[in-house]
PDB file of N, CA and C in Angstrom:
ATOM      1  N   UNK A   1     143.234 313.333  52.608  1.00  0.00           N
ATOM      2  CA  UNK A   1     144.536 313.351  52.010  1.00  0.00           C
ATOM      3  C   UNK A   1     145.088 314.769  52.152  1.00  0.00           C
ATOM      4  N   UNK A   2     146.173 314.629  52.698  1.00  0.00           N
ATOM      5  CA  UNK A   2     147.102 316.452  52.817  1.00  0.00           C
ATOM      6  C   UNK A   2     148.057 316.164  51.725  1.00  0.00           C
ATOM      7  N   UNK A   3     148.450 317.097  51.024  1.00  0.00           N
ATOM      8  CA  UNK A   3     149.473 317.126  49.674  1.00  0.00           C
ATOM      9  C   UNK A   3     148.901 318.189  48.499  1.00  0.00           C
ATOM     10  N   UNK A   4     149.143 317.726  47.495  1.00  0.00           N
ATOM     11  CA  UNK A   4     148.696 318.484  46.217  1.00  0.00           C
ATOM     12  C   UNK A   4     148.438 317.230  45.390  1.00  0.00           C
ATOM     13  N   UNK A   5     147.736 317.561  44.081  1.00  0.00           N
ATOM     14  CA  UNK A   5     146.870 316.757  43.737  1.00  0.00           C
ATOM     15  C   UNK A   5     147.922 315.855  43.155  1.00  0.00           C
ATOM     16  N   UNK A   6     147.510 314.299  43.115  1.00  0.00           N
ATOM     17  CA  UNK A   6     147.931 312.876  42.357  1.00  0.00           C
ATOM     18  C   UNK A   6     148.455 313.735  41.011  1.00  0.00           C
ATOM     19  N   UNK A   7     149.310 312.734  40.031  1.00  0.00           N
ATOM     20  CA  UNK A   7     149.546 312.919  39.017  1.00  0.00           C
ATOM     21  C   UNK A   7     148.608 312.361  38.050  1.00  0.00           C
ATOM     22  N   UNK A   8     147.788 311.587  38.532  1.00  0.00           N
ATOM     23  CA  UNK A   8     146.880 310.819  37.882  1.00  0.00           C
ATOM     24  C   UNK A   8     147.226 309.527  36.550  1.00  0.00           C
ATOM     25  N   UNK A   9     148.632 309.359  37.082  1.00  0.00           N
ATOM     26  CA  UNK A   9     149.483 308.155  35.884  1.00  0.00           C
ATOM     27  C   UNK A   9     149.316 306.575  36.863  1.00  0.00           C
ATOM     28  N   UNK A  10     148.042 306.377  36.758  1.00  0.00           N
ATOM     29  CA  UNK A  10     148.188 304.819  37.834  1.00  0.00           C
ATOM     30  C   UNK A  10     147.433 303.491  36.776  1.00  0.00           C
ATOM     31  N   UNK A  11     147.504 304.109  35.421  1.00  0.00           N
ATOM     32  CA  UNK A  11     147.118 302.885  34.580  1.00  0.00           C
ATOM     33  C   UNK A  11     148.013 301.427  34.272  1.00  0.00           C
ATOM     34  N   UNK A  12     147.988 300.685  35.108  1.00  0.00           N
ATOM     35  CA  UNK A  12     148.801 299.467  35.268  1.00  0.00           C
ATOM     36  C   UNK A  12     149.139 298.773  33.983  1.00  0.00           C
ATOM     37  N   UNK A  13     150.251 298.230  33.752  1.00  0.00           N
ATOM     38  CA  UNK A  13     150.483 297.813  32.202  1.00  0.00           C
ATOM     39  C   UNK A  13     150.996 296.326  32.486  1.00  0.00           C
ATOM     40  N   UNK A  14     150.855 296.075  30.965  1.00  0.00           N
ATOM     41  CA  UNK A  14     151.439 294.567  31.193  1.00  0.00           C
ATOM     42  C   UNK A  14     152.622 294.685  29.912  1.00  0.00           C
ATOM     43  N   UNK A  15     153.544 293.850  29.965  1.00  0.00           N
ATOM     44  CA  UNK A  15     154.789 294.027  28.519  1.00  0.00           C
ATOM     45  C   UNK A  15     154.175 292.530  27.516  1.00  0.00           C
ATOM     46  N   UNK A  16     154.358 292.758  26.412  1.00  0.00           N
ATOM     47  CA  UNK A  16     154.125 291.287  25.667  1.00  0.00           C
ATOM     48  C   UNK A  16     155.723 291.713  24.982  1.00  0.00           C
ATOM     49  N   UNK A  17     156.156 290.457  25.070  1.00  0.00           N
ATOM     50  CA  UNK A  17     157.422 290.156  23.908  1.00  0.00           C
ATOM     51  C   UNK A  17     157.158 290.071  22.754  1.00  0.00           C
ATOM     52  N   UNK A  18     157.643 290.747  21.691  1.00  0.00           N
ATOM     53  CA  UNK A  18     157.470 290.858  20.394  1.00  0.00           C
ATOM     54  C   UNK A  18     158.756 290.281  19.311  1.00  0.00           C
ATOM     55  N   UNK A  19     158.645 290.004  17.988  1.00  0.00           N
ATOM     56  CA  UNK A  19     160.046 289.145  17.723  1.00  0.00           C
ATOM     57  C   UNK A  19     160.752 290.443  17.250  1.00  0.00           C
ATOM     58  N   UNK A  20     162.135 290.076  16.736  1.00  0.00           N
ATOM     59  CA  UNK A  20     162.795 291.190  16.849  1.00  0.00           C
ATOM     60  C   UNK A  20     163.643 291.686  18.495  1.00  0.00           C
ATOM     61  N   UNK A  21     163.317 291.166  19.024  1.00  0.00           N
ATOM     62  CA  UNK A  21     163.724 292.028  20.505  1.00  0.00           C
ATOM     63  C   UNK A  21     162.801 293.266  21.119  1.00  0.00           C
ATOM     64  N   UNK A  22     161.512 293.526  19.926  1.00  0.00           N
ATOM     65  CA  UNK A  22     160.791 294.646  20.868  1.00  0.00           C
ATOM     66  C   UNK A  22     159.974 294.111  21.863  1.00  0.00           C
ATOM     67  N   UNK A  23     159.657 295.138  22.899  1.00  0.00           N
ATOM     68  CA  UNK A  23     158.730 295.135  23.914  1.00  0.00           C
ATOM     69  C   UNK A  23     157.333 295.617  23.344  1.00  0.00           C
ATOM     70  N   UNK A  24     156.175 295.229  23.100  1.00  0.00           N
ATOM     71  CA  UNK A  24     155.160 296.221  23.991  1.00  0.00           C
ATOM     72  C   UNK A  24     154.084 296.095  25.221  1.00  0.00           C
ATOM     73  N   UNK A  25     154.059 297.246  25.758  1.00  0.00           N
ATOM     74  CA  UNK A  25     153.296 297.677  26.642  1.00  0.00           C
ATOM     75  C   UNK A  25     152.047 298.100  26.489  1.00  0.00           C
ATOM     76  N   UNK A  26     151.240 297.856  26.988  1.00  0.00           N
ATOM     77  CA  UNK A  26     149.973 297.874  27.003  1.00  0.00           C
ATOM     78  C   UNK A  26     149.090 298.045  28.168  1.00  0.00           C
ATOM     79  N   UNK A  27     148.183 299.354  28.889  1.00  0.00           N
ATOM     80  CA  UNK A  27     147.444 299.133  29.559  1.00  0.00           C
ATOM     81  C   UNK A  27     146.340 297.924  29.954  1.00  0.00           C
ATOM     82  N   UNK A  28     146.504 297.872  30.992  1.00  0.00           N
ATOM     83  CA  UNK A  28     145.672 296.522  31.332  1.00  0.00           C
ATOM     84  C   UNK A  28     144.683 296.698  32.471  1.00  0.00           C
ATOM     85  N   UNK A  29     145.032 297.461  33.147  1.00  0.00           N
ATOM     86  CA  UNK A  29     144.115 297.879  34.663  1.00  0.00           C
ATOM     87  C   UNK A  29     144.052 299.129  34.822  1.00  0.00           C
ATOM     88  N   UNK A  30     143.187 300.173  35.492  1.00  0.00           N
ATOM     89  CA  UNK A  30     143.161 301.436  35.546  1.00  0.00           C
ATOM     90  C   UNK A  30     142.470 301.773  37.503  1.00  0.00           C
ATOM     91  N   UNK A  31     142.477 303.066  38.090  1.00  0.00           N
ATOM     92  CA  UNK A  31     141.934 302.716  39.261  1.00  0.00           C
ATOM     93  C   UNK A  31     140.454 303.766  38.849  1.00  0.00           C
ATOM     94  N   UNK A  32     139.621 303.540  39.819  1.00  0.00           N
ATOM     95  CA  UNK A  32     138.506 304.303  39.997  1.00  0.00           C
ATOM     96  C   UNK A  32     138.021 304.611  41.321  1.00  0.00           C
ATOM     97  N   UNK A  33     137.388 306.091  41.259  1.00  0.00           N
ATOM     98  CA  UNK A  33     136.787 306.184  42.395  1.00  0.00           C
ATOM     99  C   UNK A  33     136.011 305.584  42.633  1.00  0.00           C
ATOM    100  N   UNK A  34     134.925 305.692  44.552  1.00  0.00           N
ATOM    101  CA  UNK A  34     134.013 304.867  44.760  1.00  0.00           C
ATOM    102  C   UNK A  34     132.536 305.273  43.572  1.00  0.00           C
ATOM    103  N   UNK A  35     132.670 306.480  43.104  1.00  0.00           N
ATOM    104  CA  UNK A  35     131.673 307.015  41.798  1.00  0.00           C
ATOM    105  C   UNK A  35     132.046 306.331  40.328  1.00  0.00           C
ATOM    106  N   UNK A  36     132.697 305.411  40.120  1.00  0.00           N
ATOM    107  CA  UNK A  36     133.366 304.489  39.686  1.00  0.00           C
ATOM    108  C   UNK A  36     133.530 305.438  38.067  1.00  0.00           C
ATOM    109  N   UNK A  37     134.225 307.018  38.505  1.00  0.00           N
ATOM    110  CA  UNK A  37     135.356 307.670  37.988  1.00  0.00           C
ATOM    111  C   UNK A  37     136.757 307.028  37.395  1.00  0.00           C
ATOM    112  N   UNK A  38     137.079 307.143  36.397  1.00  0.00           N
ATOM    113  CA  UNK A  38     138.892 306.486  35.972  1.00  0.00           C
ATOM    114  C   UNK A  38     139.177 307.752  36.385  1.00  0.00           C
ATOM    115  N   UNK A  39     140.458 307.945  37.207  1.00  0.00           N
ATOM    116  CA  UNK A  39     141.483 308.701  37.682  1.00  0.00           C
ATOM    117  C   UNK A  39     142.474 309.372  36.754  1.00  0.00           C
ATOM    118  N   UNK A  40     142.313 308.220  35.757  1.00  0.00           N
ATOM    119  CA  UNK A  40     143.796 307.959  34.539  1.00  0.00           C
ATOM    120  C   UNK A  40     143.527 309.665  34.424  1.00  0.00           C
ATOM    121  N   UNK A  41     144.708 310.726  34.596  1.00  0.00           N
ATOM    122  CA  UNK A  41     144.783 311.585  33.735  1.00  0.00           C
ATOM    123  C   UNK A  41     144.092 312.566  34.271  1.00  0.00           C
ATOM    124  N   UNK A  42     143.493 312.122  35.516  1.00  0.00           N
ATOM    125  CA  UNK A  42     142.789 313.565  36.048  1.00  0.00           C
ATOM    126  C   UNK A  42     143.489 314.085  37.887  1.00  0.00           C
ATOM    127  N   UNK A  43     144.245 312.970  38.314  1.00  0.00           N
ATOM    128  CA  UNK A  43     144.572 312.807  39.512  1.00  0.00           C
ATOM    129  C   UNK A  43     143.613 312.946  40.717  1.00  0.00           C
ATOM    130  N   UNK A  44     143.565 312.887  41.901  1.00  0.00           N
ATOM    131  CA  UNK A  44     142.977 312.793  43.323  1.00  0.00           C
ATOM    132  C   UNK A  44     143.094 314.587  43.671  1.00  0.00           C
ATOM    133  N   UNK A  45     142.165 314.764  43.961  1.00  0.00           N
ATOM    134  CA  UNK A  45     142.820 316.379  45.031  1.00  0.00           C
ATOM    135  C   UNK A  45     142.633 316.277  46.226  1.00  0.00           C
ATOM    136  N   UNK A  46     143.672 316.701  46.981  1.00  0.00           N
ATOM    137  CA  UNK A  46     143.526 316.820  48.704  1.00  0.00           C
ATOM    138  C   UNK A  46     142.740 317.441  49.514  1.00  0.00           C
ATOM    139  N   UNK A  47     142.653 316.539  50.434  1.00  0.00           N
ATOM    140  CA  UNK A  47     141.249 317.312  51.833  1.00  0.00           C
ATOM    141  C   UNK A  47     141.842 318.587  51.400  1.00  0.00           C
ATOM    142  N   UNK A  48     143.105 318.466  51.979  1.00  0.00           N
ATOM    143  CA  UNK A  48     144.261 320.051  52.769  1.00  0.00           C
ATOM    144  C   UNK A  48     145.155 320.290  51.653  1.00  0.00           C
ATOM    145  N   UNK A  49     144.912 321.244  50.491  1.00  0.00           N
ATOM    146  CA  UNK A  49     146.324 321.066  50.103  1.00  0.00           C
ATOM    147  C   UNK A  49     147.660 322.231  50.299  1.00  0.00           C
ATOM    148  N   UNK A  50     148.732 321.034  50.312  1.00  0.00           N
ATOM    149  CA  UNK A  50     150.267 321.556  51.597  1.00  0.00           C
ATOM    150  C   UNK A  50     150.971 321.662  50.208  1.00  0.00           C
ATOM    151  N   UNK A  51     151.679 322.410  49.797  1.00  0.00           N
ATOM    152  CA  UNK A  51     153.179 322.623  48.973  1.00  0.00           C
ATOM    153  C   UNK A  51     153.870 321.697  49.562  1.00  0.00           C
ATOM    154  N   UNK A  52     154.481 321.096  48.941  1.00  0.00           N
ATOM    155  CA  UNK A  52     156.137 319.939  49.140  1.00  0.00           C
ATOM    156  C   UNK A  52     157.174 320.787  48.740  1.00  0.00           C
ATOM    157  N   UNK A  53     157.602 321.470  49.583  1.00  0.00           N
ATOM    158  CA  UNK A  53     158.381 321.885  49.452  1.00  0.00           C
ATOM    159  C   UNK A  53     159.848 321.931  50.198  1.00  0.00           C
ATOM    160  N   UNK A  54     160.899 322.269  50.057  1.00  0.00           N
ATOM    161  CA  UNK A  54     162.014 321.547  51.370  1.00  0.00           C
ATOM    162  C   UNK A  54     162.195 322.831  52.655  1.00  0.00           C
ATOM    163  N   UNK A  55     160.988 323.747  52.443  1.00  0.00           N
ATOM    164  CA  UNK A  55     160.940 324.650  53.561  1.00  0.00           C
ATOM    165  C   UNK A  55     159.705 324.401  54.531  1.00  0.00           C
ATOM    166  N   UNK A  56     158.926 323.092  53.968  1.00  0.00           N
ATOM    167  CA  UNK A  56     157.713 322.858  54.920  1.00  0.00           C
ATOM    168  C   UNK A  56     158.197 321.719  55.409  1.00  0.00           C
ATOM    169  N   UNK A  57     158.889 320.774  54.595  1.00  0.00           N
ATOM    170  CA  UNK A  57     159.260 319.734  55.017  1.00  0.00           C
ATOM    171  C   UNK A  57     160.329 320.093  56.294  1.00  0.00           C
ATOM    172  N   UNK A  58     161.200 320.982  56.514  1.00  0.00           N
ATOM    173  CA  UNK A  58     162.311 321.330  57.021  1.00  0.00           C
ATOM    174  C   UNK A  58     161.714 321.560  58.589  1.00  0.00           C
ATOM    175  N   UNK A  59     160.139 322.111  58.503  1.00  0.00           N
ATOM    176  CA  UNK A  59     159.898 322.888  59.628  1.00  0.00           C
ATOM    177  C   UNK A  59     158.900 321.824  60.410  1.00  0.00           C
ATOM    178  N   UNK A  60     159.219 321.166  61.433  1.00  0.00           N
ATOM    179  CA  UNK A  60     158.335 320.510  62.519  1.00  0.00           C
ATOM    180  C   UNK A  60     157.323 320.479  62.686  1.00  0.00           C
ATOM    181  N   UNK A  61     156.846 321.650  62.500  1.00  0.00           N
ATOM    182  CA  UNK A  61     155.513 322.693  62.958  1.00  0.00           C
ATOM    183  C   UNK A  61     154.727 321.659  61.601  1.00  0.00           C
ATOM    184  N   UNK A  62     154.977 321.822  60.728  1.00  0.00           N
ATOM    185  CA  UNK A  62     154.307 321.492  59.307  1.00  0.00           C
ATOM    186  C   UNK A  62     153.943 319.939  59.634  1.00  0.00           C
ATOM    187  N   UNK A  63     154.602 319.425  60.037  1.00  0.00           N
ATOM    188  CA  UNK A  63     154.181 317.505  60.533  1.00  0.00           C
ATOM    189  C   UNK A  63     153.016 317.821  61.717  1.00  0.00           C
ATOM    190  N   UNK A  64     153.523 318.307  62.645  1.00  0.00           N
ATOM    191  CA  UNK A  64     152.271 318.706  64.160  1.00  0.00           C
ATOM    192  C   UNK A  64     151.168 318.645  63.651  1.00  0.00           C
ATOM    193  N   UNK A  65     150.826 320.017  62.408  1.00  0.00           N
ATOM    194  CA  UNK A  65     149.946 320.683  61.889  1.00  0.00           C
ATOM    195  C   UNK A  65     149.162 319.532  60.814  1.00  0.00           C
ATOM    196  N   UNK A  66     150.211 318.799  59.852  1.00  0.00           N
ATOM    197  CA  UNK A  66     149.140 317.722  59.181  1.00  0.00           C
ATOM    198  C   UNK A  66     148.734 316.637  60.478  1.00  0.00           C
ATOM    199  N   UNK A  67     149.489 315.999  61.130  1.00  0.00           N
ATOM    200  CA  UNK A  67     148.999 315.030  61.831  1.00  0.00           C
ATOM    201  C   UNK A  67     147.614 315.203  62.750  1.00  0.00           C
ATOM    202  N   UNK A  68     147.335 316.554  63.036  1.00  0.00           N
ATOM    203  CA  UNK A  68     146.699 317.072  63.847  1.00  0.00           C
ATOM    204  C   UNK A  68     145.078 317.465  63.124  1.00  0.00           C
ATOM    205  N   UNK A  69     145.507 317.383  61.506  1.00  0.00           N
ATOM    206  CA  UNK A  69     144.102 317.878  60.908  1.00  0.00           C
ATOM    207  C   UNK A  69     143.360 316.600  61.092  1.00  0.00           C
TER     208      UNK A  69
END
């Protein structure tokens, strides 16, 4: 993975209807690594990590250079 690290927000939810008109939400699924790690809250870190920024993105060279690792 080239980037900077996940945000680590991939806990899947489900809504139940409540009376009144409220919603709630509720986690229901979470992901894990193959070390069967929860992610929730800690994010992924990259092989390579690249700044996103609109001066790497801007420059050609920066695509060559990930595609190429």
């Amino acid at each position: 993975m080239v980037g900077t690290r996940t945000a680590g927000e991939v806990l899947g939810g489900a809504n139940f209807i409540l009376p009144g008109g409220y919603t709630l939400r509720m986690p229901v699924a979470g992901w894990y690594t193959w070390q069967g790690e929860c992610i929730e809250g800690k994010g992924v870190e990259p092989d390579v990590t690249v700044e996103n920024t609109p001066e790497s993105l801007a420059n050609p060279q920066f695509f060559v250079d990930v595609f190429l690792f």
